[in-house]
N, C-alpha and C. Protein backbone atom coordinates (compact mmCIF):
# COMPACT_ATOMS: atom_id res chain seq x y z
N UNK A 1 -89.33 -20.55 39.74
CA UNK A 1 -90.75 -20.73 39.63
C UNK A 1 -91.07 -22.19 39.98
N UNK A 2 -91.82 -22.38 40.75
CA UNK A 2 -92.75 -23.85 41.57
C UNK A 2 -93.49 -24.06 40.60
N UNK A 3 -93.68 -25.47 40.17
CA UNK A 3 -94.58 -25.78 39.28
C UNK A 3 -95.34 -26.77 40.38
N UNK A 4 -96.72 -26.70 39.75
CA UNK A 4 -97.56 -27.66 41.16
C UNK A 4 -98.64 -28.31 40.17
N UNK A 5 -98.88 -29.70 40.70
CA UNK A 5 -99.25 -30.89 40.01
C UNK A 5 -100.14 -30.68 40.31
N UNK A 6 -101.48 -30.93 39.87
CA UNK A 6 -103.08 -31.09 40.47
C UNK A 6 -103.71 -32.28 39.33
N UNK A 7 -104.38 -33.32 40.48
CA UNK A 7 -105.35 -34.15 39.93
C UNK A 7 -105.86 -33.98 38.95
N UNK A 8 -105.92 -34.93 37.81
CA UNK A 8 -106.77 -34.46 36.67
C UNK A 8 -108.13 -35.30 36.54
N UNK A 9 -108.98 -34.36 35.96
CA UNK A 9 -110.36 -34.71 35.67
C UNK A 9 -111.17 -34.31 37.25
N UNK A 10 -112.13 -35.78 37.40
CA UNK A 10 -112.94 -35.42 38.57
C UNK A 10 -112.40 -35.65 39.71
N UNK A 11 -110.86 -35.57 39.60
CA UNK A 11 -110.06 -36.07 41.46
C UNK A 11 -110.39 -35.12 42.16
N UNK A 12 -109.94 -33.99 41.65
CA UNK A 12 -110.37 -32.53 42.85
C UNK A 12 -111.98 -32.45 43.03
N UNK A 13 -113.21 -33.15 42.35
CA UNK A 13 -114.07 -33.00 43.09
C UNK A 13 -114.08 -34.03 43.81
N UNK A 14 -113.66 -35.51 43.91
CA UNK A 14 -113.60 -36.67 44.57
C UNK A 14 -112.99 -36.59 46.09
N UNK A 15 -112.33 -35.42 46.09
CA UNK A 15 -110.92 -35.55 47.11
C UNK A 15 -110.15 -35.92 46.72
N UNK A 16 -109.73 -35.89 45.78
CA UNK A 16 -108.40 -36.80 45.08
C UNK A 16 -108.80 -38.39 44.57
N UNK A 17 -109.65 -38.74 45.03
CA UNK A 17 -109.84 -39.94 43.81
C UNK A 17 -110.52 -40.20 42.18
N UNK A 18 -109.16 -40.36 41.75
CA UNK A 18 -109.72 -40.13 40.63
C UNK A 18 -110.69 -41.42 39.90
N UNK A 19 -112.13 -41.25 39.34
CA UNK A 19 -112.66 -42.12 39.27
C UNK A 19 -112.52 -42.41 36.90
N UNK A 20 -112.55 -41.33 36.80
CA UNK A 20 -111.74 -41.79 35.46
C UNK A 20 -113.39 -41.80 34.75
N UNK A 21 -114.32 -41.24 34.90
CA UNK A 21 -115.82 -41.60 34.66
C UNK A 21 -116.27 -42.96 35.40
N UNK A 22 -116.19 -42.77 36.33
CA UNK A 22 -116.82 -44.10 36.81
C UNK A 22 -116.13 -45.57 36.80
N UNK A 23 -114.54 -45.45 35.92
CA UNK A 23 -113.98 -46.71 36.30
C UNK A 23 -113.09 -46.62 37.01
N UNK A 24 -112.51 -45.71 38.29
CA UNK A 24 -111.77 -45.67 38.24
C UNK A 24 -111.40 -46.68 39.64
N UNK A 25 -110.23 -46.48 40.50
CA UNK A 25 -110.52 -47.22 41.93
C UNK A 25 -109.51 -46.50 43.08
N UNK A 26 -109.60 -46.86 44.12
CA UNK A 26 -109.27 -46.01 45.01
C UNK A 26 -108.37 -47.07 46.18
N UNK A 27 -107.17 -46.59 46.42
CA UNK A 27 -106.02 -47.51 47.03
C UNK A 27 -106.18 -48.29 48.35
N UNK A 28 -105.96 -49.61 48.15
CA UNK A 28 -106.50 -50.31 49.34
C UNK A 28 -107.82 -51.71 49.21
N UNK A 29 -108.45 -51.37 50.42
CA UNK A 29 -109.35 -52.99 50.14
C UNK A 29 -110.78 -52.62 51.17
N UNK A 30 -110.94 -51.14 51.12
CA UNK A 30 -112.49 -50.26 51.02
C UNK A 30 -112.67 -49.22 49.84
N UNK A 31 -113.78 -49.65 49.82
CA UNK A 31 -114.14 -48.99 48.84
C UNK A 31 -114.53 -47.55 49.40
N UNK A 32 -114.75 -46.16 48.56
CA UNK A 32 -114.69 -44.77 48.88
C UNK A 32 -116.39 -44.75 48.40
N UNK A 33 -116.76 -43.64 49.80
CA UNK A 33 -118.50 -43.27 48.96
C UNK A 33 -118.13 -41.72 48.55
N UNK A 34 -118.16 -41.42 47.57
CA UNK A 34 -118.51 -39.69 47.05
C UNK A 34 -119.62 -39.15 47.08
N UNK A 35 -119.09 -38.26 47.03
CA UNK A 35 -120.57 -36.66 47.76
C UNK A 35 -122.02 -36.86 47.00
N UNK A 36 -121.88 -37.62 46.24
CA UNK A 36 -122.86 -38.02 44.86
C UNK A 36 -123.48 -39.74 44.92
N UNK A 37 -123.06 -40.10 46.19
CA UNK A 37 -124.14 -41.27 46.77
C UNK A 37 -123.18 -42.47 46.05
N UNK A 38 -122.16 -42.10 44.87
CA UNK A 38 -121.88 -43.68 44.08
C UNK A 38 -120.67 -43.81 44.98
N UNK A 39 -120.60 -45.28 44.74
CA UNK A 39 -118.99 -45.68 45.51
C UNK A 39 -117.67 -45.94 44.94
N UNK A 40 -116.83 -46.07 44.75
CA UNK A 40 -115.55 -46.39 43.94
C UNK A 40 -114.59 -47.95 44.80
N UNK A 41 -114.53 -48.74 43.48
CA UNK A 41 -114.06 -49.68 44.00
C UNK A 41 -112.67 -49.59 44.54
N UNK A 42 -112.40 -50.57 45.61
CA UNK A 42 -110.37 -50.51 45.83
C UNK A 42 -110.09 -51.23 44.51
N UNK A 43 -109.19 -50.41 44.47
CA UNK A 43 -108.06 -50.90 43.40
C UNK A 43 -108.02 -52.65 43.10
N UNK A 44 -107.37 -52.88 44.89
CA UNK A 44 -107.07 -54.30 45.21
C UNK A 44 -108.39 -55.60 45.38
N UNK A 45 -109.41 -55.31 45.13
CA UNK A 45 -110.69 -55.96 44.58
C UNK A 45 -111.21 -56.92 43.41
N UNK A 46 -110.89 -57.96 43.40
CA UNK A 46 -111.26 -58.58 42.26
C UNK A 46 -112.44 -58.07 41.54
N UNK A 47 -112.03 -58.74 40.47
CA UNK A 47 -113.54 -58.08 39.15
C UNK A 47 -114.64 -57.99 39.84
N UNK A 48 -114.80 -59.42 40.10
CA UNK A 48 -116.17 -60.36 40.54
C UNK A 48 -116.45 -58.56 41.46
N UNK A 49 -115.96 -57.90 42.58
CA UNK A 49 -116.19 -57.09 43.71
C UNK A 49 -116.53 -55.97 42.78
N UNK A 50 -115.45 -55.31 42.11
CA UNK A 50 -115.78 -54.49 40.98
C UNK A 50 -117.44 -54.18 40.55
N UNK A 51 -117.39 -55.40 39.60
CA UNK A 51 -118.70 -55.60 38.99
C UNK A 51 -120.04 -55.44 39.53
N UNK A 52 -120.11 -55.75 41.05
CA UNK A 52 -120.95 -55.38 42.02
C UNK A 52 -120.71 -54.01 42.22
N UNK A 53 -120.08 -53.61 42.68
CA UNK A 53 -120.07 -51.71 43.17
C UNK A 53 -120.74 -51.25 42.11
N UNK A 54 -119.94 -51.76 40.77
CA UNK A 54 -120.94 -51.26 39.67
C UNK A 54 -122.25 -51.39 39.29
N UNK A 55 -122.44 -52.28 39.35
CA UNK A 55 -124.11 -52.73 39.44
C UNK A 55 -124.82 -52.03 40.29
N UNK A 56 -124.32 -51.70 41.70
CA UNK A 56 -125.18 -51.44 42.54
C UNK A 56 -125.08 -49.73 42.28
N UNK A 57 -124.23 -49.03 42.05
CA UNK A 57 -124.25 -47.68 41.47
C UNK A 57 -125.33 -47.64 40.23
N UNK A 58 -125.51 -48.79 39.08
CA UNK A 58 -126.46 -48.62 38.64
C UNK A 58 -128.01 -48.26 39.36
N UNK A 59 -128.01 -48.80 40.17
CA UNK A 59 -129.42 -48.59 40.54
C UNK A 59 -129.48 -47.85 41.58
N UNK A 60 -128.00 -47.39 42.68
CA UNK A 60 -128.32 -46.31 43.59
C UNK A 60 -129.16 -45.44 43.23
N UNK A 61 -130.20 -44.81 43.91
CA UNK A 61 -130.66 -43.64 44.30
C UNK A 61 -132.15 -43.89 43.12
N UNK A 62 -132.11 -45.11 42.40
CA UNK A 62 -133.45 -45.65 42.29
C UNK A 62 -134.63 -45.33 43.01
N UNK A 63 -136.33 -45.46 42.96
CA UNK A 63 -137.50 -45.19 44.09
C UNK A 63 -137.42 -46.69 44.75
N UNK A 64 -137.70 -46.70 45.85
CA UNK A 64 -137.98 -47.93 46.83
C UNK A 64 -139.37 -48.51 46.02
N UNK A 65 -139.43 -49.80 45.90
CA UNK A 65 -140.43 -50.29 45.19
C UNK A 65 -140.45 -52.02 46.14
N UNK A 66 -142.05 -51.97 47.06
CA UNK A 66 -142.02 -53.16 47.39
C UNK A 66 -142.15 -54.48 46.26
N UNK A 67 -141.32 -55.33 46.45
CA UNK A 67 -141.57 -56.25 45.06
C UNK A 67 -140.36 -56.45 44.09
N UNK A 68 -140.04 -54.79 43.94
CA UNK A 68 -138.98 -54.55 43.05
C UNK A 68 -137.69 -54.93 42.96
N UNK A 69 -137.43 -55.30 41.19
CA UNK A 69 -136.25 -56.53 40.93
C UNK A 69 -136.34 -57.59 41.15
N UNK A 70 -137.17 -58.14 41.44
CA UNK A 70 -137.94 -59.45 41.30
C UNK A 70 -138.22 -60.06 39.94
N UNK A 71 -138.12 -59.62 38.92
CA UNK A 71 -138.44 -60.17 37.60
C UNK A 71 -137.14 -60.73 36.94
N UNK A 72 -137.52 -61.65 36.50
CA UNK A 72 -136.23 -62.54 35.17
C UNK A 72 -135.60 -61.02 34.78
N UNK A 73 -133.91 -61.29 35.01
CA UNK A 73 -133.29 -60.19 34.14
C UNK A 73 -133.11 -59.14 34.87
N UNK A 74 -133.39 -59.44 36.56
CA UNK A 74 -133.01 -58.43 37.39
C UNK A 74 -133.77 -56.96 37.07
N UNK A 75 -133.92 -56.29 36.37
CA UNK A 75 -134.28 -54.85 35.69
C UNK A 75 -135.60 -54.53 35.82
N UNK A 76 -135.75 -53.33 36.82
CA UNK A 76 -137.24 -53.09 37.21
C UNK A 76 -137.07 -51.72 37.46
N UNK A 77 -137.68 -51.21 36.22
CA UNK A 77 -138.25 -49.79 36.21
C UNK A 77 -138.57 -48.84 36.97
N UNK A 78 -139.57 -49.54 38.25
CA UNK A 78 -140.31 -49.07 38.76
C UNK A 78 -139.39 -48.73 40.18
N UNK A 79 -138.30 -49.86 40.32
CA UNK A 79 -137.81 -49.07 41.78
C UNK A 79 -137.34 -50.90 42.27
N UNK A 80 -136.06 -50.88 43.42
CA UNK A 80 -136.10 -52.10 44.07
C UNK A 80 -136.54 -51.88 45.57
N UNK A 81 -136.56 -53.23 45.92
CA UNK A 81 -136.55 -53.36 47.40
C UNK A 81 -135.52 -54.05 47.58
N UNK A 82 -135.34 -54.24 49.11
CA UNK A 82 -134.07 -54.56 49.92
C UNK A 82 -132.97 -55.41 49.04
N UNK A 83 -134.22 -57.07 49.07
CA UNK A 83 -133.55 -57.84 48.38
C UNK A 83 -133.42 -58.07 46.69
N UNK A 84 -134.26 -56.95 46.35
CA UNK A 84 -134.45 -56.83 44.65
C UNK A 84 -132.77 -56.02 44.52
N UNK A 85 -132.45 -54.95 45.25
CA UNK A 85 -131.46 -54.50 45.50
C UNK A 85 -129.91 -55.32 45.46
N UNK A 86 -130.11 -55.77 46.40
CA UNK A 86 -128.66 -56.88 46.72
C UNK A 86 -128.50 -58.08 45.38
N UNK A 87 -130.12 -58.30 45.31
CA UNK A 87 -129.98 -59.40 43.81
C UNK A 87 -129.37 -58.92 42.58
N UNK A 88 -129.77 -57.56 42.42
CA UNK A 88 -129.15 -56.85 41.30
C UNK A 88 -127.37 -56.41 41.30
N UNK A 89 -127.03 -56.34 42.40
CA UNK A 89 -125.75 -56.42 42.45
C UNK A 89 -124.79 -57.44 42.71
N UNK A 90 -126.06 -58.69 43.06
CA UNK A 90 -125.01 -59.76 42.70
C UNK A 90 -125.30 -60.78 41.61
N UNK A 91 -125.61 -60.48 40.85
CA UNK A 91 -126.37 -60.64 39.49
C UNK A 91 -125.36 -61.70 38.38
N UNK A 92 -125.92 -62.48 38.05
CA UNK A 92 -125.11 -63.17 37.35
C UNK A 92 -124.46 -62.18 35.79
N UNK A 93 -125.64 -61.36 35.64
CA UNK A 93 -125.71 -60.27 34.77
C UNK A 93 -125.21 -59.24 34.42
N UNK A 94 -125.38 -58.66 35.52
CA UNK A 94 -124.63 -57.42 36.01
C UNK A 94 -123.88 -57.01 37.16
N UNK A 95 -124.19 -57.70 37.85
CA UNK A 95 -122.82 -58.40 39.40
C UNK A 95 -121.76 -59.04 39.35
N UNK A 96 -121.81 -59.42 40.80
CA UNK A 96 -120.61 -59.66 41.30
C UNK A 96 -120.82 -61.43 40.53
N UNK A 97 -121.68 -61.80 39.88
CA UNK A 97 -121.74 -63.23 38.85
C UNK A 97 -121.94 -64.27 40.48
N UNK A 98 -122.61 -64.04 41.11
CA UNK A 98 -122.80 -64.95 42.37
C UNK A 98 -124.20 -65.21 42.00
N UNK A 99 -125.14 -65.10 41.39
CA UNK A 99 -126.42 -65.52 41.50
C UNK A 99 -127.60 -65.07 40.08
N UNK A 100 -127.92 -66.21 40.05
CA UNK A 100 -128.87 -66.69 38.33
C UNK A 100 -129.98 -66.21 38.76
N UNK A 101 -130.90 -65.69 40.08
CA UNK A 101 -132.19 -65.18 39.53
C UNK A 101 -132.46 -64.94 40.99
N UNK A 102 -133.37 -63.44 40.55
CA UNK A 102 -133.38 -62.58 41.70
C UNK A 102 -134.08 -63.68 43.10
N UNK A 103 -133.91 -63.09 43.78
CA UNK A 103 -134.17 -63.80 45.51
C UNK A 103 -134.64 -62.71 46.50
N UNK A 104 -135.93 -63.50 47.26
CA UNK A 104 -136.30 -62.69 48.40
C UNK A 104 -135.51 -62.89 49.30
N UNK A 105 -135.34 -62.03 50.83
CA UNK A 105 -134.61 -62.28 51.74
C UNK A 105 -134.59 -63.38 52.20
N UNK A 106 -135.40 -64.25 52.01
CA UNK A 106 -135.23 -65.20 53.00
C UNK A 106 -134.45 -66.43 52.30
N UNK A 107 -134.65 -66.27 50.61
CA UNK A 107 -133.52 -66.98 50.15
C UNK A 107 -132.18 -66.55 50.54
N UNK A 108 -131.48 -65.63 51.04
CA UNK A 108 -130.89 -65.51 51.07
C UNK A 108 -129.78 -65.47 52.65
N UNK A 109 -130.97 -66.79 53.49
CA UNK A 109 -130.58 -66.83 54.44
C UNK A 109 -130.36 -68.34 55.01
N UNK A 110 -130.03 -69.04 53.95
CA UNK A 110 -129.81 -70.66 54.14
C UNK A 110 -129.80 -71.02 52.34
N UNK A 111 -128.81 -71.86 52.01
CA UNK A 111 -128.66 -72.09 50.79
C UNK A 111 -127.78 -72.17 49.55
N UNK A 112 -127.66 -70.32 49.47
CA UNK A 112 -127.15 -69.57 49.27
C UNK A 112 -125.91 -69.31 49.44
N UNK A 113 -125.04 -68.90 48.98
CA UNK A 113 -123.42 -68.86 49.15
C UNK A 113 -123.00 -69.43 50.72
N UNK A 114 -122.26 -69.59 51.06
CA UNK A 114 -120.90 -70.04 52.36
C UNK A 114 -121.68 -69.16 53.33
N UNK A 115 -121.70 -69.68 54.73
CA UNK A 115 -121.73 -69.41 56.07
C UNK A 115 -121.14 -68.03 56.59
N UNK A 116 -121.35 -67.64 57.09
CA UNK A 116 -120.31 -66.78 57.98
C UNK A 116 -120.02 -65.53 56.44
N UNK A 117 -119.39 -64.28 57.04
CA UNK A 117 -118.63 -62.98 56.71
C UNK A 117 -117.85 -63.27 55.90
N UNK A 118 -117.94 -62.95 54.12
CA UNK A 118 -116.41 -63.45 53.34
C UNK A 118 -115.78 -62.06 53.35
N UNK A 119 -114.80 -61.89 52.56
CA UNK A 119 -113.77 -61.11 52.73
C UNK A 119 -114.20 -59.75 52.22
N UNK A 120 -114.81 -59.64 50.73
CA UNK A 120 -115.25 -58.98 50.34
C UNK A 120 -116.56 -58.35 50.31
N UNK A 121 -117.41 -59.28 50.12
CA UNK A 121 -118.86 -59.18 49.94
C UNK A 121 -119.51 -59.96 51.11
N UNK A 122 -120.78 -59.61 51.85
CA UNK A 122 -121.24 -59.80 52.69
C UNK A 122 -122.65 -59.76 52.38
N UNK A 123 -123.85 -60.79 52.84
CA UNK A 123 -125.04 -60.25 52.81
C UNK A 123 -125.40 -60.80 53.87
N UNK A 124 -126.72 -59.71 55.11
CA UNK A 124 -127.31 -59.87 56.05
C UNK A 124 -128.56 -60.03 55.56
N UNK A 125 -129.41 -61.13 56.36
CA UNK A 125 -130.64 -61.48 55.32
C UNK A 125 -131.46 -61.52 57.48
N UNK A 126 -132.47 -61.54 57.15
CA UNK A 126 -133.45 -61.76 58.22
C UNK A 126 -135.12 -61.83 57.06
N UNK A 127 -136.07 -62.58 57.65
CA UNK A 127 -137.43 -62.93 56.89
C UNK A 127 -138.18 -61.62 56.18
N UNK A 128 -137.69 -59.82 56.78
CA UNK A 128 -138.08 -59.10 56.42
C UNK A 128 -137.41 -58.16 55.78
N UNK A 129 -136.26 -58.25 55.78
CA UNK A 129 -134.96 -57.24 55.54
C UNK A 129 -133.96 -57.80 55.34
N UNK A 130 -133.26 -57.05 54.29
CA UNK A 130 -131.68 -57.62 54.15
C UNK A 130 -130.92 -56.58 53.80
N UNK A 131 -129.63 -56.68 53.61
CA UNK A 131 -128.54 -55.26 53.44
C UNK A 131 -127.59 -56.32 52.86
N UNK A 132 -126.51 -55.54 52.00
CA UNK A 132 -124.87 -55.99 51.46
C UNK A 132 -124.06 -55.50 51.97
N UNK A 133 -122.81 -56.06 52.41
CA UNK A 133 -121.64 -55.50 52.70
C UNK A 133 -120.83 -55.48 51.46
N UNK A 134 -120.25 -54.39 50.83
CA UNK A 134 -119.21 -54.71 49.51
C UNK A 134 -118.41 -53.49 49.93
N UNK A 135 -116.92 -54.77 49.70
CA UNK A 135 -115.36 -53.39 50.01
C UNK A 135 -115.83 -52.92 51.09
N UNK A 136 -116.47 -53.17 52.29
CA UNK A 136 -116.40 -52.04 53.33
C UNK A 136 -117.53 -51.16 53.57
N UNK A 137 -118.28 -51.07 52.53
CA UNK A 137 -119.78 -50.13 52.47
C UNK A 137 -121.48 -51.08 52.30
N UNK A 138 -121.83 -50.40 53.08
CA UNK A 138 -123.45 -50.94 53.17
C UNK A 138 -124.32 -50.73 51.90
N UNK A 139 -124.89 -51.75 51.38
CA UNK A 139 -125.41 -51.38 50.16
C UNK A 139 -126.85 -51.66 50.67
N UNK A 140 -127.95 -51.19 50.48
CA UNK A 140 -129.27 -51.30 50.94
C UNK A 140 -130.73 -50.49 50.01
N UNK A 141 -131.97 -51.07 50.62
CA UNK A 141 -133.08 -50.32 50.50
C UNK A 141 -133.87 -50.75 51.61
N UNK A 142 -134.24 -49.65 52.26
CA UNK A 142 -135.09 -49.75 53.03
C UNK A 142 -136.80 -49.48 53.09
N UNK A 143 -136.82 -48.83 52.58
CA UNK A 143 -138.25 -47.80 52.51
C UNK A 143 -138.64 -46.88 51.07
N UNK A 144 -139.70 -46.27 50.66
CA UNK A 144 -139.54 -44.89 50.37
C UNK A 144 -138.72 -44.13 50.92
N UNK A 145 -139.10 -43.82 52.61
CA UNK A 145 -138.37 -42.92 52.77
C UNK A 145 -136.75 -43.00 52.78
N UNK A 146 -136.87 -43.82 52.72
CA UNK A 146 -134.85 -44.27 52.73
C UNK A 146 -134.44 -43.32 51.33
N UNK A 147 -135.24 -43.30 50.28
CA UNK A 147 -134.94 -43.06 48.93
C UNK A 147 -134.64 -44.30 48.14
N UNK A 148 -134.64 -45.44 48.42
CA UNK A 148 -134.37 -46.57 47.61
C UNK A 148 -133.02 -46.94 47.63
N UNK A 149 -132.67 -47.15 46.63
CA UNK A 149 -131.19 -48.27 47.02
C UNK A 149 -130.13 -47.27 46.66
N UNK A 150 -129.30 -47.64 47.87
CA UNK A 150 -128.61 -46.58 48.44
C UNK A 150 -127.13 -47.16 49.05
N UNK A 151 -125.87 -45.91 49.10
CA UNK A 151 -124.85 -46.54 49.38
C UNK A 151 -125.02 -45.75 50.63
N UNK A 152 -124.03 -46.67 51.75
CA UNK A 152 -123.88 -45.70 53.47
C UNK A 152 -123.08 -46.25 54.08
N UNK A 153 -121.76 -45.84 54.92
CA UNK A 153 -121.14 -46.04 55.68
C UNK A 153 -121.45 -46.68 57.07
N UNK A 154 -122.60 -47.32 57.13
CA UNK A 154 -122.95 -47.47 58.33
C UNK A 154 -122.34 -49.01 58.32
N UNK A 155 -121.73 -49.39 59.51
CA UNK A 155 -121.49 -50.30 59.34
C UNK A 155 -122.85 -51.87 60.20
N UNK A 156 -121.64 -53.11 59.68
CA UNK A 156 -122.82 -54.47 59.84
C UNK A 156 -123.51 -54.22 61.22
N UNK A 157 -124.84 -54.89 61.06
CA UNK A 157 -125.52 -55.52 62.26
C UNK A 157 -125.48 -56.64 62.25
N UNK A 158 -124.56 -57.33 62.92
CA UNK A 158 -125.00 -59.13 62.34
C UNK A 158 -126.72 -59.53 63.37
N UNK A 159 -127.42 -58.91 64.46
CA UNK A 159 -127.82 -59.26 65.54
C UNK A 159 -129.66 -59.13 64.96
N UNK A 160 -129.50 -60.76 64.51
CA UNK A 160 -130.95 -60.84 64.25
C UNK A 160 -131.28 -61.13 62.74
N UNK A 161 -129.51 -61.08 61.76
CA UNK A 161 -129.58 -61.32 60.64
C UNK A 161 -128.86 -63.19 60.59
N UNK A 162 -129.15 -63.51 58.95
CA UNK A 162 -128.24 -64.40 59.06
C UNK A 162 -126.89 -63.71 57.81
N UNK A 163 -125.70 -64.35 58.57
CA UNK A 163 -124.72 -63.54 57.49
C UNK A 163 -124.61 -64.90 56.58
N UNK A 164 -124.11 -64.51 55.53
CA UNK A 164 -123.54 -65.41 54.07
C UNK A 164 -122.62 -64.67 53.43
N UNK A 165 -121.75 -65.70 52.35
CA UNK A 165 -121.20 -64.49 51.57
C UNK A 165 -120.97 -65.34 50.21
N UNK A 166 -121.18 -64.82 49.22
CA UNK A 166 -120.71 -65.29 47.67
C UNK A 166 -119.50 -66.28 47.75
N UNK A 167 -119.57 -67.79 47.13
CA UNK A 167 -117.90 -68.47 47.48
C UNK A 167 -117.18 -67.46 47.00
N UNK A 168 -116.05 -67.58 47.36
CA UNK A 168 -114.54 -66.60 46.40
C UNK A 168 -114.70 -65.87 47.21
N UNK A 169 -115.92 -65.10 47.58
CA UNK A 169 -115.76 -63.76 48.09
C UNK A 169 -116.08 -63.23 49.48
């Protein structure tokens, strides 16, 4: 008689990654998006990277709200926008601990963390729009219709943004 091993908990709905309720991480140095919009950190990711995926799963799939996350304390009810978005996941609070108080895009395009693409974390900023790179995945809000802040495989545009990235990271 064959005895046969199977993933426990939510691996078999993950594809095999097991996320353990939400802490779990996935082998390597990208992070995984599941069928359910949240992302799972790599394993090989410092906290600081961690702490962001997490944050920003907090507020995935949030309403698009122009304005939104803009208030002391990051936390807005009502919905984020682009850069209310990216602020909340890099949150001194509840982030990746890169930044003391939320920022419009355009703070976030001179100032602001190191020059150029870091290893982990990435943000594209332009005067009207901005997006995150974390582990490998696009973190964003675009619109209503986008659905609000949202994880996606799409990868960077640097062309027309300015890139930065958190020191360390």
């Amino acid at each position: 008689m064959a005895l046969i091993s199977l993933p426990a908990g939510d691996a078999l709905a993950t594809g095999g990654v097991s996320t353990g309720g939400g802490s779990g991480t996935v082998p390597g140095e990208r992070a995984k998006l599941k069928a359910n919009g949240q992302a799972v950190p790599p394993a090989s990711a410092p906290a600081r990277v961690k702490r962001a995926i997490r944050a920003a799963n907090d507020i995935a799939g949030k309403p698009y709200f122009y304005g939104g996350g803009h208030k002391p304390g990051f936390r807005d009810r009502r919905g984020y926008d682009c850069s209310g978005a990216a602020s909340y996941a890099l949150s001194n609070k509840y982030g990746a601990r890169a930044l003391s108080a939320p920022m419009p895009s355009t703070g976030f395009m001179g100032g602001w963390g190191k020059r150029g693409k870091g290893k982990w974390i990435t943000t594209y900023a332009n005067s009207g729009h901005m997006y995150t790179m974390i582990a490998g995945l696009r973190f964003e809000s675009r619109s209503a219709s986008s659905g609000g802040p949202h994880w996606s495989k799409e990868g960077a545009t640097r062309s027309g943004y300015t890139v930065r990235h958190p020191k360390g990271l």
